[in-house]
Protein backbone atom coordinates (compact mmCIF):
# COMPACT_ATOMS: atom_id res chain seq x y z
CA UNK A 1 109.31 84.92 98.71
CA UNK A 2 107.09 84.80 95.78
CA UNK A 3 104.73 87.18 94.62
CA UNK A 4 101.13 86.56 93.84
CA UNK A 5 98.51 88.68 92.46
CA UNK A 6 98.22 91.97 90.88
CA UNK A 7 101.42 94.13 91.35
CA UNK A 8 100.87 97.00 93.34
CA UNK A 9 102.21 100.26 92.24
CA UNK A 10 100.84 102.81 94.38
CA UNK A 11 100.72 101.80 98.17
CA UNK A 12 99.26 103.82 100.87
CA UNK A 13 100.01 104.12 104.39
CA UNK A 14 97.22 105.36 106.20
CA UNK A 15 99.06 106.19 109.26
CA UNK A 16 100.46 108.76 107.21
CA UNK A 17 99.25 112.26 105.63
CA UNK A 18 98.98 112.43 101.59
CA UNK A 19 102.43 114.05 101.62
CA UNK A 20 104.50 111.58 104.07
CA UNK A 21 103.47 108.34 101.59
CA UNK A 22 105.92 106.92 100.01
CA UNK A 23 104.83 107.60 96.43
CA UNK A 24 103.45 111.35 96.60
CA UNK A 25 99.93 112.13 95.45
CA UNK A 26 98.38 115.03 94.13
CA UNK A 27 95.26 117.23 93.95
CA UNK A 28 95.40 119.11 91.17
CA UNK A 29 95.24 118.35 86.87
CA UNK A 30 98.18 119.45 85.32
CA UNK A 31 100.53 117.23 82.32
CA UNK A 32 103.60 118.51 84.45
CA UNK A 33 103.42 117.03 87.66
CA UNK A 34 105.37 113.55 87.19
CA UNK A 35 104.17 110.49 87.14
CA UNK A 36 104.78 108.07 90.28
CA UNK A 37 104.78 104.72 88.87
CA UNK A 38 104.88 103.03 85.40
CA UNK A 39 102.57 100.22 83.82
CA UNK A 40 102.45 98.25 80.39
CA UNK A 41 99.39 98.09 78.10
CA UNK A 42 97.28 94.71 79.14
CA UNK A 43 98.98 94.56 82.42
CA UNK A 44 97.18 94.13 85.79
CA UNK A 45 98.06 95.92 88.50
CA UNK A 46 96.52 97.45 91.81
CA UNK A 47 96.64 101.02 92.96
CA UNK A 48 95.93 102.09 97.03
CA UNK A 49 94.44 105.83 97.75
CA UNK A 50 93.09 107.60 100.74
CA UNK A 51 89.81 109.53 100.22
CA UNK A 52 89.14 112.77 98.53
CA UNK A 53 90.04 114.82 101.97
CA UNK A 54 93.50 113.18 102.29
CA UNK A 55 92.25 111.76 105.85
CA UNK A 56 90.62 115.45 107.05
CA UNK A 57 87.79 113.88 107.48
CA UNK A 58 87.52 111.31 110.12
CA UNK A 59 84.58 108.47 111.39
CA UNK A 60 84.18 110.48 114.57
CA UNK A 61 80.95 110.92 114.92
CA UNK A 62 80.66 114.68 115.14
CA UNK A 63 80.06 116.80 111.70
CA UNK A 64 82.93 119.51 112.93
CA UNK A 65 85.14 118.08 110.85
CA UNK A 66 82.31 118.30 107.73
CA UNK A 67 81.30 122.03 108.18
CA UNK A 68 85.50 123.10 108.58
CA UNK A 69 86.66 120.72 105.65
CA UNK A 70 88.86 122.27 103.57
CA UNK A 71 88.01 122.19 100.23
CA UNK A 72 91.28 123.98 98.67
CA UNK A 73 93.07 120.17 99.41
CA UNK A 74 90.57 118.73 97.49
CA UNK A 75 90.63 116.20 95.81
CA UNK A 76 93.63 113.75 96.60
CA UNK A 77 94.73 111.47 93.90
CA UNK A 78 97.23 108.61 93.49
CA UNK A 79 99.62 108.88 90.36
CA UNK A 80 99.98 109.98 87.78
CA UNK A 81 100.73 106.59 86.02
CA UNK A 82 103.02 106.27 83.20
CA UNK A 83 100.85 103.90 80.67
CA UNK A 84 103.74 102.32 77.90
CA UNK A 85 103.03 100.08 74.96
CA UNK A 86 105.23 96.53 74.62
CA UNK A 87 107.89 98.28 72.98
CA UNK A 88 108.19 100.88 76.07
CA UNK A 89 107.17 103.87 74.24
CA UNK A 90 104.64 106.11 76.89
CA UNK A 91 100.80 107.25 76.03
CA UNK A 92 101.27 110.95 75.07
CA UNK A 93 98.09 113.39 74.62
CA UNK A 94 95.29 112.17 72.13
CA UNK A 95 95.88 108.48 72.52
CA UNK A 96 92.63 106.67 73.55
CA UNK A 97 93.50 104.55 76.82
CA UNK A 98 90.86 101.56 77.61
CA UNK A 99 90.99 100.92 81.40
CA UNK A 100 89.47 98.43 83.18
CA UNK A 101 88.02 98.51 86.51
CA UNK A 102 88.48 94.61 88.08
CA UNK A 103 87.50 95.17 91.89
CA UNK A 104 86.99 98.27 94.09
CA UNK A 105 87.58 97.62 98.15
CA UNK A 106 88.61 99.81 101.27
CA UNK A 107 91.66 99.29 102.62
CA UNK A 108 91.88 96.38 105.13
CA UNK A 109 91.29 98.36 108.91
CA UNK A 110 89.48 101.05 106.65
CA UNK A 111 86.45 99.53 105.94
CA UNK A 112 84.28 102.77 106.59
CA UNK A 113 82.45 105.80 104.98
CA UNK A 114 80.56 108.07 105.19
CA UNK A 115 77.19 110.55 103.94
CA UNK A 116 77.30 114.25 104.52
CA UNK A 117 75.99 117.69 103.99
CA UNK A 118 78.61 120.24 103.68
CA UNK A 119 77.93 123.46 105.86
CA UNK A 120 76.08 126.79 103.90
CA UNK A 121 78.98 128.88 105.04
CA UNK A 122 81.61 127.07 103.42
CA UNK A 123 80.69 125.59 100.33
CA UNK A 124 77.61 123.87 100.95
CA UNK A 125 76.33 121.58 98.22
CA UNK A 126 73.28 120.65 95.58
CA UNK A 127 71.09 120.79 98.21
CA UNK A 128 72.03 124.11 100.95
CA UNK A 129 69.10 125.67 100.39
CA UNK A 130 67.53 122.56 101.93
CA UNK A 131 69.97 121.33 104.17
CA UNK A 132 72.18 124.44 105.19
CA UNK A 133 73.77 123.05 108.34
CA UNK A 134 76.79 120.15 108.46
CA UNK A 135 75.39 116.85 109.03
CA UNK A 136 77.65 113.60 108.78
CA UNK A 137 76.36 109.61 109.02
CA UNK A 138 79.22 107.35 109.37
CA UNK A 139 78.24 103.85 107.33
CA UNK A 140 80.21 100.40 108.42
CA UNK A 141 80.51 97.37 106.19
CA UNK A 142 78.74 93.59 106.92
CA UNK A 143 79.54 91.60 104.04
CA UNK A 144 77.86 93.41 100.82
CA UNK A 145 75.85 95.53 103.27
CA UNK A 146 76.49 99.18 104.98
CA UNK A 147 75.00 100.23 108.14
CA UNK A 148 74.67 103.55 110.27
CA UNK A 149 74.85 104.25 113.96
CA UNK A 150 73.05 107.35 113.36
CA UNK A 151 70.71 106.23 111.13
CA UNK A 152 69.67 103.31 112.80
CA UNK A 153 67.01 100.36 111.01
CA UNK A 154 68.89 101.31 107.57
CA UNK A 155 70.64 99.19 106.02
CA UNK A 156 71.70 98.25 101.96
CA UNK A 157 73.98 97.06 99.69
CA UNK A 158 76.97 99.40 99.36
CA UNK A 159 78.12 99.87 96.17
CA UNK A 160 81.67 101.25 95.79
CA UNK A 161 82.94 103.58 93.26
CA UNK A 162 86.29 105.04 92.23
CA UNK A 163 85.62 108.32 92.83
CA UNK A 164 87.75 110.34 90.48
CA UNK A 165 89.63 108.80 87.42
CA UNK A 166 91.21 110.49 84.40
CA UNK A 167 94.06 111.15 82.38
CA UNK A 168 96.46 113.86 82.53
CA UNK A 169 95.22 117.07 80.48
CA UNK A 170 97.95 118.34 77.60
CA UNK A 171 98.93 122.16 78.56
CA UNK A 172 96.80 122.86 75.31
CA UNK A 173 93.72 121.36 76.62
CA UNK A 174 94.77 122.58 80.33
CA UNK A 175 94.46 126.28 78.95
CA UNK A 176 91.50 125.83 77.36
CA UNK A 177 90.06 124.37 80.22
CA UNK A 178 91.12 127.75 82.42
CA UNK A 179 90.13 130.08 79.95
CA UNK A 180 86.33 128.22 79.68
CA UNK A 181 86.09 128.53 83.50
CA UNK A 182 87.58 131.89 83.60
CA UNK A 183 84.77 133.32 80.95
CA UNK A 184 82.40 131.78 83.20
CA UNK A 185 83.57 133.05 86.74
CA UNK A 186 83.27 136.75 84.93
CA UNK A 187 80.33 136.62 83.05
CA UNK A 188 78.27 133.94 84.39
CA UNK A 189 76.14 135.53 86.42
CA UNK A 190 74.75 137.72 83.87
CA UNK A 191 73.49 134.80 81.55
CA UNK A 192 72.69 132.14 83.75
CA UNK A 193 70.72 132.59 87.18
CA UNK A 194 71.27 129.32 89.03
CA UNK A 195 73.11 131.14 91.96
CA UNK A 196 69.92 132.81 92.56
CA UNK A 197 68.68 130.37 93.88
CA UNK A 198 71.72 128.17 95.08
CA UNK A 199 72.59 130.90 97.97
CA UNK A 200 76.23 133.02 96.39
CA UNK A 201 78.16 129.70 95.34
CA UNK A 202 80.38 130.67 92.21
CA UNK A 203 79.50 128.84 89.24
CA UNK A 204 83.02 128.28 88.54
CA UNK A 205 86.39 127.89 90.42
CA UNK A 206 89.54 128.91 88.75
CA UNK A 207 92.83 127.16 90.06
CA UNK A 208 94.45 128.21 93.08
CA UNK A 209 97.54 127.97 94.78
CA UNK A 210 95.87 127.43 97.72
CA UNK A 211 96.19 123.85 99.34
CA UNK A 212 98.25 122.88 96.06
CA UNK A 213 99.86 119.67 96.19
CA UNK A 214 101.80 118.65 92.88
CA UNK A 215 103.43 115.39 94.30
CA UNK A 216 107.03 116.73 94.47
């Protein structure tokens, strides 16, 4: 049988957790975890993922699942992807990759998602001081438009994004990257006073072991 349109080089089963699919994903930046599939410069090709709490949070239409998410899982990603020029030599840190973004959909029997306030106790968000309690909307999709059971006489055009998108960091940049944050988590609080105000959130998160998932 023939084969039409994009290829696709990352499929998802959503049946299954991040770490049963076929092609393993990943939740965390570093240049050694290896990459899952391989395209060439100029060629189009598709890409499947699940959403940034690898399925932990469902369109039930309780928020328990909001105020206990686990945000040491966070946030699942499908790849790495192995970019190589026409004469099959890969990208390697410092090259400048232009990607284009043709079309953005859910998954067909996924056509859901969601608004939510994350729970003071664990994590919270921009707004905690505000909104300290877990609160979770669940939107469906007519056409162009998204609707809300629990917000009901709303409705507007969704607009979907990628979520997160990026190249693999060199171990160079990686470490500078750690050692910024790590400066921060120590001294932080003494020069900048946002977590005054923002309840006793960190200002910065160092990596952790915790919920790591490298793809192997």
């Amino acid at each position: 049988m023939s084969h039409h349109g994009p290829r696709l080089v990352v499929p998802i089963d959503l049946k299954k957790k991040p770490w049963e699919q076929t092609l393993p994903l990943h939740n965390r930046w570093h240049p050694d975890i290896p990459s899952v599939a391989e395209v060439t410069v100029g060629e189009l090709f598709r890409v499947e993922m699940v959403d940034f709490s690898g399925g932990g949070i469902t369109n039930s239409y309780t928020a328990e699942d909001i105020k206990h998410a686990d945000f040491s899982i966070v946030h699942y990603l499908s790849g790495p992807i192995r970019v190589i020029d026409t004469d099959g030599i890969p990208a390697k840190p410092g090259d400048l990759l232009a990607v284009e973004i043709c079309n953005l959909g859910p998954l067909p029997g996924d056509e859901w998602g969601y608004t939510a306030t994350f729970d003071r106790e664990n994590g919270g968000g921009f707004l905690t001081d505000h909104f300290p309690s877990a609160t979770k909307a669940i939107w469906y999709f007519e056409g162009i438009y998204a609707y809300s059971p629990q917000i009901p006489g709303v409705r507007f055009p969704g607009l979907t994004h990628p979520g997160i998108i990026g190249t693999a960091p060199s171990m160079e940049l990686l470490n500078i990257w750690n050692e910024r944050e790590r400066e921060l988590e120590k001294n932080g609080l003494q020069s900048l006073k946002l977590c005054d105000v923002l309840h006793t959130r960190p200002l910065a998160n160092l990596p952790t072991t915790d919920g790591c998932h490298l793809g192997l």
